[in-house]
Protein backbone atom coordinates (compact mmCIF):
# COMPACT_ATOMS: atom_id res chain seq x y z
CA UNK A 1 -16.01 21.42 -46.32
CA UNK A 2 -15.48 23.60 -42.94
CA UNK A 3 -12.51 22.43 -40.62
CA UNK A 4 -12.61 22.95 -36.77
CA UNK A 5 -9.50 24.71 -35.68
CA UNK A 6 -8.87 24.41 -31.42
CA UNK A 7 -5.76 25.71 -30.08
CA UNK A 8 -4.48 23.11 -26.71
CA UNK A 9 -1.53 23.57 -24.84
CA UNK A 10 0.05 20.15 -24.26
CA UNK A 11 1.80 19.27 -20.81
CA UNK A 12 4.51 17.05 -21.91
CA UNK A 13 6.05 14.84 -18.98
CA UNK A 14 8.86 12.39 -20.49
CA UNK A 15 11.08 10.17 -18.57
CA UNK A 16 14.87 9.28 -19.85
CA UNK A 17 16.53 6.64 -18.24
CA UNK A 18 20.46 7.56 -19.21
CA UNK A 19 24.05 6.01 -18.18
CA UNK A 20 25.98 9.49 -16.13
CA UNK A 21 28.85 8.58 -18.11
CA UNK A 22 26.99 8.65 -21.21
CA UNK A 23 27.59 11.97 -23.44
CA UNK A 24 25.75 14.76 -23.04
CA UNK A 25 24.45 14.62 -26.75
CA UNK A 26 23.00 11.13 -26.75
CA UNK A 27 20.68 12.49 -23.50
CA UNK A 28 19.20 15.20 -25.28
CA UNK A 29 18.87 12.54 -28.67
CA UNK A 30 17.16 10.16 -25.89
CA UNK A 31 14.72 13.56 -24.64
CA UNK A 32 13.99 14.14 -28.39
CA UNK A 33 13.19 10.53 -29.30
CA UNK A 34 10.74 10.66 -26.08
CA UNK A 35 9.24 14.37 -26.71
CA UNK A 36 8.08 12.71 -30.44
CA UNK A 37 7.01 9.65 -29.29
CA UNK A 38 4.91 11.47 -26.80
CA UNK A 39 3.67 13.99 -28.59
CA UNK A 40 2.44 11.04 -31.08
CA UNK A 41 1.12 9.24 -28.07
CA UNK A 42 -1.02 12.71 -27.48
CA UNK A 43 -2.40 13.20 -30.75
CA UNK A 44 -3.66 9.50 -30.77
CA UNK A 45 -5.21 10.74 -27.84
CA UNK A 46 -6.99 13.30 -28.49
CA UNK A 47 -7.95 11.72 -31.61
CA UNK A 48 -9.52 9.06 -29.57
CA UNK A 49 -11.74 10.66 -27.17
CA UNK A 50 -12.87 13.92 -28.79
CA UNK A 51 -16.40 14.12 -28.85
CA UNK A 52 -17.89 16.86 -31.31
CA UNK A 53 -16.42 20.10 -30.26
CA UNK A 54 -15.47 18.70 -26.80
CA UNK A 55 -11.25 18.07 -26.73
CA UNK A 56 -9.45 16.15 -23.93
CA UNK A 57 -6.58 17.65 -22.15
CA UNK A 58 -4.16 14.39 -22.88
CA UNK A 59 -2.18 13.76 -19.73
CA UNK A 60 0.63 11.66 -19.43
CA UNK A 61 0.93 9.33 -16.15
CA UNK A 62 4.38 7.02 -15.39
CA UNK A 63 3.48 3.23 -13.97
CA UNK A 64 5.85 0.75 -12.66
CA UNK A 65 5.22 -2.49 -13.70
CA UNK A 66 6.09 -6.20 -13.15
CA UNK A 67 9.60 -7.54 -14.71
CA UNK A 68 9.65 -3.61 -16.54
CA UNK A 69 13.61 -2.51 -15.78
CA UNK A 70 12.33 1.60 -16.88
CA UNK A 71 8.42 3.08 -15.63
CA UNK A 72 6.15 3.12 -18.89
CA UNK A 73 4.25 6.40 -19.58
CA UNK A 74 0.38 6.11 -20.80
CA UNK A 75 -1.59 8.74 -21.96
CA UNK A 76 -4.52 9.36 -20.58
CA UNK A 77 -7.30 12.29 -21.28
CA UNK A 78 -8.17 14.80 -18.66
CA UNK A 79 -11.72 14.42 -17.40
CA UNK A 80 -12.79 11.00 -18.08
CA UNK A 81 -14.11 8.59 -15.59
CA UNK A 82 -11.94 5.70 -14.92
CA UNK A 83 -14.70 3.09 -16.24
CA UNK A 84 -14.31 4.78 -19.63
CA UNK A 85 -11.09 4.16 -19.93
CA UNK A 86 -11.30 0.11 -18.62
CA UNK A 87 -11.12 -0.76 -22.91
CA UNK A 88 -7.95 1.52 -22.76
CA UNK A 89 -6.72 0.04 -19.91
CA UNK A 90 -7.29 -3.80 -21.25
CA UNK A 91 -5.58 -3.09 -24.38
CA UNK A 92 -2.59 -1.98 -22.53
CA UNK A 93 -2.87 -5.32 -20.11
CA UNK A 94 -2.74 -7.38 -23.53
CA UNK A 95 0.13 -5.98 -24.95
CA UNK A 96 2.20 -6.04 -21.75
CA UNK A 97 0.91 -9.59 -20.59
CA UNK A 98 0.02 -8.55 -17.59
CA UNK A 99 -2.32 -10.37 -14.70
CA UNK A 100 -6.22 -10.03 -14.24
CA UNK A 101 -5.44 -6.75 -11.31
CA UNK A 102 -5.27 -2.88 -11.79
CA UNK A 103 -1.96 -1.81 -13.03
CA UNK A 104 -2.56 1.44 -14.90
CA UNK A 105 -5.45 3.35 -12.66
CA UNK A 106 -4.38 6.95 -12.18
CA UNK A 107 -4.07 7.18 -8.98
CA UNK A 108 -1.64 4.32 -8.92
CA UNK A 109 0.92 6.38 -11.20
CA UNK A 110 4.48 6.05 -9.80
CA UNK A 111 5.03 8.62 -6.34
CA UNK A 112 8.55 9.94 -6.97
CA UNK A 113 10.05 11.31 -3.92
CA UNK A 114 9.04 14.87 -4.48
CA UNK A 115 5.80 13.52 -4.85
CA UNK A 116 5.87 11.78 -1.06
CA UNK A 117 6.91 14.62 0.66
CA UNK A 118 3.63 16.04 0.13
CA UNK A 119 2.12 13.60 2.48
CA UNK A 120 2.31 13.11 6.00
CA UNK A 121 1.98 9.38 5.98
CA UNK A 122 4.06 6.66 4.14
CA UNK A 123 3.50 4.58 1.51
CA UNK A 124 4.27 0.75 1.05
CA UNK A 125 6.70 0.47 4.09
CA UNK A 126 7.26 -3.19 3.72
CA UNK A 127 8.90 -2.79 0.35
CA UNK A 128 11.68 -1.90 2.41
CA UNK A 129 12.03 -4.96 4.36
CA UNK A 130 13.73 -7.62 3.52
CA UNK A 131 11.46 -11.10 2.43
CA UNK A 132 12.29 -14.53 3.49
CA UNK A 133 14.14 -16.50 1.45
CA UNK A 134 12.05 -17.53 -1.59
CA UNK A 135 13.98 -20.83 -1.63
CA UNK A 136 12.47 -21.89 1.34
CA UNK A 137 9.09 -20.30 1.48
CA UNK A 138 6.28 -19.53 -1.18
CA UNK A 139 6.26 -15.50 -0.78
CA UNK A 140 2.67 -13.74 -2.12
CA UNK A 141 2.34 -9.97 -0.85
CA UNK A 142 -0.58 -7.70 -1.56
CA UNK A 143 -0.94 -6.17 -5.01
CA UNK A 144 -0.72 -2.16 -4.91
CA UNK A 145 -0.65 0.22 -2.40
CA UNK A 146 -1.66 1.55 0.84
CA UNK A 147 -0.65 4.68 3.21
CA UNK A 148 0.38 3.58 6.98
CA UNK A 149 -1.69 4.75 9.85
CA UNK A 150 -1.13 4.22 13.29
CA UNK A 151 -2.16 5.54 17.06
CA UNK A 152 -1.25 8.68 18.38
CA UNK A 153 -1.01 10.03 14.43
CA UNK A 154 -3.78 13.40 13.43
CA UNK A 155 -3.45 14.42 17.61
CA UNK A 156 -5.78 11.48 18.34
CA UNK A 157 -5.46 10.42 22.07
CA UNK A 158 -5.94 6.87 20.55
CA UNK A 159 -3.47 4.71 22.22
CA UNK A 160 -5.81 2.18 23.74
CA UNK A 161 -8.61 1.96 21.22
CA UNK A 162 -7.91 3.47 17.68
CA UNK A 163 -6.25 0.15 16.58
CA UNK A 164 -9.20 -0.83 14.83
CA UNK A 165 -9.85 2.44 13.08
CA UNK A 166 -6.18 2.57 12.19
CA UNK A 167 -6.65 -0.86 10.66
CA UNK A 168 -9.20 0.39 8.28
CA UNK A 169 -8.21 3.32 7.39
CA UNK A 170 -4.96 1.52 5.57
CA UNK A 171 -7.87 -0.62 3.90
CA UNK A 172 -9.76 2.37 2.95
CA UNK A 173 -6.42 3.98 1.63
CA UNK A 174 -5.77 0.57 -0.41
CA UNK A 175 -8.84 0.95 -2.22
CA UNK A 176 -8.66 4.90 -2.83
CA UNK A 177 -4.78 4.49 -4.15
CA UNK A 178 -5.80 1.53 -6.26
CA UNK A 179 -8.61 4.00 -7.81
CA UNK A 180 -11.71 1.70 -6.68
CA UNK A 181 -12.78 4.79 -4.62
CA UNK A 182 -12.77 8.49 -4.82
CA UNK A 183 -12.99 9.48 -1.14
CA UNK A 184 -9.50 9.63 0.80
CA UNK A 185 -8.69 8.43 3.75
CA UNK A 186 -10.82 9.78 7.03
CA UNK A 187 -10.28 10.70 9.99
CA UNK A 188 -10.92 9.06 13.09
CA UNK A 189 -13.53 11.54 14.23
CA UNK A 190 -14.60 11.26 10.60
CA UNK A 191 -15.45 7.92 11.11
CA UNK A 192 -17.41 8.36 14.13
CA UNK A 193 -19.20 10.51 12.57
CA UNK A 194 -20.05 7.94 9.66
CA UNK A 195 -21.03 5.16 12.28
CA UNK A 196 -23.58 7.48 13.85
CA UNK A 197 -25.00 8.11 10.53
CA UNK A 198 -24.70 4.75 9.62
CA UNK A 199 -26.99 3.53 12.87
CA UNK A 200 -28.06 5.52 15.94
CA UNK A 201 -26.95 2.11 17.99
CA UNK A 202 -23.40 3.07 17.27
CA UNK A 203 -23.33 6.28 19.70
CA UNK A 204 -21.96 4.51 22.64
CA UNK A 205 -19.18 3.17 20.89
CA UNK A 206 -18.06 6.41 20.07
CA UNK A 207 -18.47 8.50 22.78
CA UNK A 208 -17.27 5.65 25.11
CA UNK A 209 -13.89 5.06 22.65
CA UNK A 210 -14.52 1.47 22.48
CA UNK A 211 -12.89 -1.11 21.07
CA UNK A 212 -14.53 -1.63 17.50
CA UNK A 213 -16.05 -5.07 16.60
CA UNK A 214 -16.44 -6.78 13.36
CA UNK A 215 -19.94 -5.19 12.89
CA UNK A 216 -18.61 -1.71 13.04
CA UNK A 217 -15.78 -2.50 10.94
CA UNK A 218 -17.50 -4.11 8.25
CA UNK A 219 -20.00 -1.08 8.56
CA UNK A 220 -17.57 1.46 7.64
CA UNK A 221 -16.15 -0.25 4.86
CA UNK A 222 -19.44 -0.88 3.54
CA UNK A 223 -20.10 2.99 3.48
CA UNK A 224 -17.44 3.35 1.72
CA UNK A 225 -18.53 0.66 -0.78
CA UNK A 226 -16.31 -1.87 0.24
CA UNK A 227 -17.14 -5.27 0.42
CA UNK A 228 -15.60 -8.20 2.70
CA UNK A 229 -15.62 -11.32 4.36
CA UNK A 230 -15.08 -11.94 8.14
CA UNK A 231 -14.06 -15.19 9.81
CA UNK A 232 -13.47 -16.04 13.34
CA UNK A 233 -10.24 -18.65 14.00
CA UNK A 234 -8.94 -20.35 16.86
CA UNK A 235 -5.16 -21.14 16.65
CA UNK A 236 -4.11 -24.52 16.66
CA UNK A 237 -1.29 -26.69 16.17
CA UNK A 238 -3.11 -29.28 13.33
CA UNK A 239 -4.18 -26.68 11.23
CA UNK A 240 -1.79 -24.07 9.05
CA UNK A 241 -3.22 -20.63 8.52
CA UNK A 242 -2.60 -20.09 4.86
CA UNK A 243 -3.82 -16.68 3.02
CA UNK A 244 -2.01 -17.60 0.48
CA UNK A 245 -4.93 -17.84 -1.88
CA UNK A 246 -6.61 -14.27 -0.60
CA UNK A 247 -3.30 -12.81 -1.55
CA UNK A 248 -2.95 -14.18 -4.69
CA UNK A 249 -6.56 -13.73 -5.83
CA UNK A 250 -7.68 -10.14 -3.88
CA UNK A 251 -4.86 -8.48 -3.36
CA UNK A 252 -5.72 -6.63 -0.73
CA UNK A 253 -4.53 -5.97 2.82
CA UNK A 254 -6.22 -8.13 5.64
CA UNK A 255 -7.44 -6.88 9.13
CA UNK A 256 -6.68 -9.56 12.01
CA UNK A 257 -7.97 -8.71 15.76
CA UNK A 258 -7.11 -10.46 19.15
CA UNK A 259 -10.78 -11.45 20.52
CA UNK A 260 -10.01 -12.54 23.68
CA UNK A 261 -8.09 -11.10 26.41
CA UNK A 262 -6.03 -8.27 25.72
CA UNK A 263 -7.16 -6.25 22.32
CA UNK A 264 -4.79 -5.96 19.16
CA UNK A 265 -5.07 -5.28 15.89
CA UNK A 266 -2.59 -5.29 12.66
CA UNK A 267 -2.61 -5.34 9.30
CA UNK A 268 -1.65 -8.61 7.63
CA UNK A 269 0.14 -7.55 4.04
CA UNK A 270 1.45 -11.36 2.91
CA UNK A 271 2.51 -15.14 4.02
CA UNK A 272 5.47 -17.01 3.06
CA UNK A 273 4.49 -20.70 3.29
CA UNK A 274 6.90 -23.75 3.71
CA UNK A 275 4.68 -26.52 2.70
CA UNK A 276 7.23 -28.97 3.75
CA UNK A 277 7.76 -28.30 7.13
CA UNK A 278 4.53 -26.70 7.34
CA UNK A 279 5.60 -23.46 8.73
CA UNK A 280 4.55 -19.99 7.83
CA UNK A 281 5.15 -16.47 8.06
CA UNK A 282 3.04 -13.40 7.65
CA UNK A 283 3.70 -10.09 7.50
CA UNK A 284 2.39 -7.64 9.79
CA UNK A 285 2.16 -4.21 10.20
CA UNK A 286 1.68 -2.70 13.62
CA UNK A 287 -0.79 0.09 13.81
CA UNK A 288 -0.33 0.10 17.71
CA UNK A 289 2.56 1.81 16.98
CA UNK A 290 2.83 4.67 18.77
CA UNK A 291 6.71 5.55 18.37
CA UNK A 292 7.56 9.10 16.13
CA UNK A 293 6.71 9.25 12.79
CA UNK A 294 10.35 8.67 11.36
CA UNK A 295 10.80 6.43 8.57
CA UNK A 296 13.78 4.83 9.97
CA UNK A 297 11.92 4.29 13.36
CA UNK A 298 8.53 2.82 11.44
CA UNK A 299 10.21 0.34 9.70
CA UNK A 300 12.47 -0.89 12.66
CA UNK A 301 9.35 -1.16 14.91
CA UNK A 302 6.22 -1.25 12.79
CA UNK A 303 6.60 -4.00 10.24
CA UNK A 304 8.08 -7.27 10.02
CA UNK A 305 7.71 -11.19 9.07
CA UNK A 306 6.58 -12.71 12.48
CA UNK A 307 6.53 -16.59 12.63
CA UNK A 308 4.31 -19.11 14.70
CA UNK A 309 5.17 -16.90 17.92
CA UNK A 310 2.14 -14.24 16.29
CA UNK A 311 -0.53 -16.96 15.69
CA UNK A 312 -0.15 -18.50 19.51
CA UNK A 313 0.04 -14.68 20.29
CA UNK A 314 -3.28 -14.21 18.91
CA UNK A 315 -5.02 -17.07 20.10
CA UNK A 316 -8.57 -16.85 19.04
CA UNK A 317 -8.82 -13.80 16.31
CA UNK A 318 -11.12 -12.30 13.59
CA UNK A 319 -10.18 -11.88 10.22
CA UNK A 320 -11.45 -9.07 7.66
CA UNK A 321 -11.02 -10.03 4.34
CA UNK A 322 -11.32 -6.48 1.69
CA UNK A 323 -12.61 -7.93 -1.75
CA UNK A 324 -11.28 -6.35 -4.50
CA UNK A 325 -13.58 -5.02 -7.09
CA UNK A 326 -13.51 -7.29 -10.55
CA UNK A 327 -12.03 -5.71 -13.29
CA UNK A 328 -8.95 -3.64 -14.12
């Protein structure tokens, strides 16, 4: 019987949590113990998805996950379209318990520090908040990621209309981060370029820098395959503005816009509800922002948990709501 014989090179990537104080021998037991179990991890791998004479490059990816004290590593193969590996992917959801959303698509591998350098904007800002008290209020935040985007960022003159296009380009960067799209986040002259293609009516908005509406917003997420809900609410003191469920359900960050008066636009990323008193608070990121791109300075100015002062604030707004693809 003939044997194949391929020669791979494997790029190990191991993670040891230690104790400092701990001696040095019982580290480099701990990198041992992790080398093995990853090289097993590999060969299972490889094993897995080889197809005739055609062997994956197994690569390993770190994920932080829910109630996990240490990141767990997966092994993934090089080359293979995320909706082969869903099966993967639902196996690993079974054994860790884990909710009906994405936890272990590549691109939302843990971003260690040297890995955030790399990029110009920041990621997740409000993680570094702090959330009201969850004895008092029923906290749900988005699931995943995003980048922040905000006027006056790429040497856009943008301070009196970009708003909007900031708004979705967070959305868009939700979506690409989460792996539901391949395409990274444009720029604003990107985008005008898209609504032109998109329809020929679109011109004047662009060359006049106007304000975007919820037809042109809902157009450039739909180019990019992204589907969504809009809804138009006035503010009022009988009725409690709850997005509790979208939250919970979608995941995904929301797009809220002032429609009367003076224009705004922010990024709604959760709501902490007291169903007692009936009060809520959401949180909102500020992609009027126009203040230097320090992280310090962002998350002073850019993001926080604004109370009933936002909604009479807003008066009458729209809403975008992203919908988040089914499936993990």
């Amino acid at each position: 019987m003939s044997r194949g014989h391929f020669k791979l090179t494997l790029p190990i990537d191991v993670l040891v949590f230690a104790n400092p104080e701990e001696p040095l021998g019982k580290l480099q037991d701990q990198f041992m113990e992790a080398v093995t179990k990853q090289l097993s991890a590999m060969d299972e791998c490889i094993q897995r998805y080889t197809k005739g004479k055609t062997v994956p490059q197994p690569q390993a990816f770190h994920f932080d996950l829910p109630e996990q004290t240490t990141l767990t590593t997966v092994i993934f193969p090089a080359g293979v379209s995320d909706d082969t590996l869903e099966l993967q992917r639902k196996e690993l959801h079974a054994k860790f318990g884990l909710e009906n959303k994405p936890f272990f698509r590549r691109q939302m591998a843990f971003s260690f520090p040297a890995d955030q350098v790399e990029s110009k904007y920041y990621k997740d800002i409000h993680k570094y908040i702090s959330a009201p008290d969850p004895n008092e209020f029923k906290v749900s935040v988005i699931h995943g990621s995003y980048t922040f985007h905000h006027c006056l960022q790429d040497n856009e003159k943008d301070r009196d209309w970009g708003a909007p296009y900031r708004c979705l380009q967070i959305i868009i960067s939700w979506f690409y981060l989460q792996g539901y799209i391949d395409t990274p986040v444009p720029l604003i002259s990107e985008m005008k370029e898209i609504l032109i293609k998109i329809d020929e009516d679109y011109i004047k908005v662009v060359t006049e820098d106007a304000w975007l509406k919820s037809e042109e917003m809902t157009a450039l997420l739909n180019y990019f395959n992204i589907s969504c809900t809009t809804t138009d609410i006035r503010v009022s003191a009988e009725k409690v503005i709850d997005l509790t469920p979208h939250f919970k359900e979608e995941g995904t960050p929301v797009v809220i816009w002032k429609t009367v008066s003076e224009s705004k636009a922010f990024v709604l990323l959760g709501m902490a509800l007291n169903e007692e008193t009936r009060t809520n608070k959401v949180l909102v990121l500020d992609t009027m922002y126009t203040g230097l791109d320090d992280f310090n300075w962002i998350i002073d100015k850019a993001v926080e948990w604004r109370g009933e002062e936002f909604w009479n604030e807003m008066e009458i707004f729209a809403l975008i709501l992203p919908l988040r693809p089914r499936g993990i």
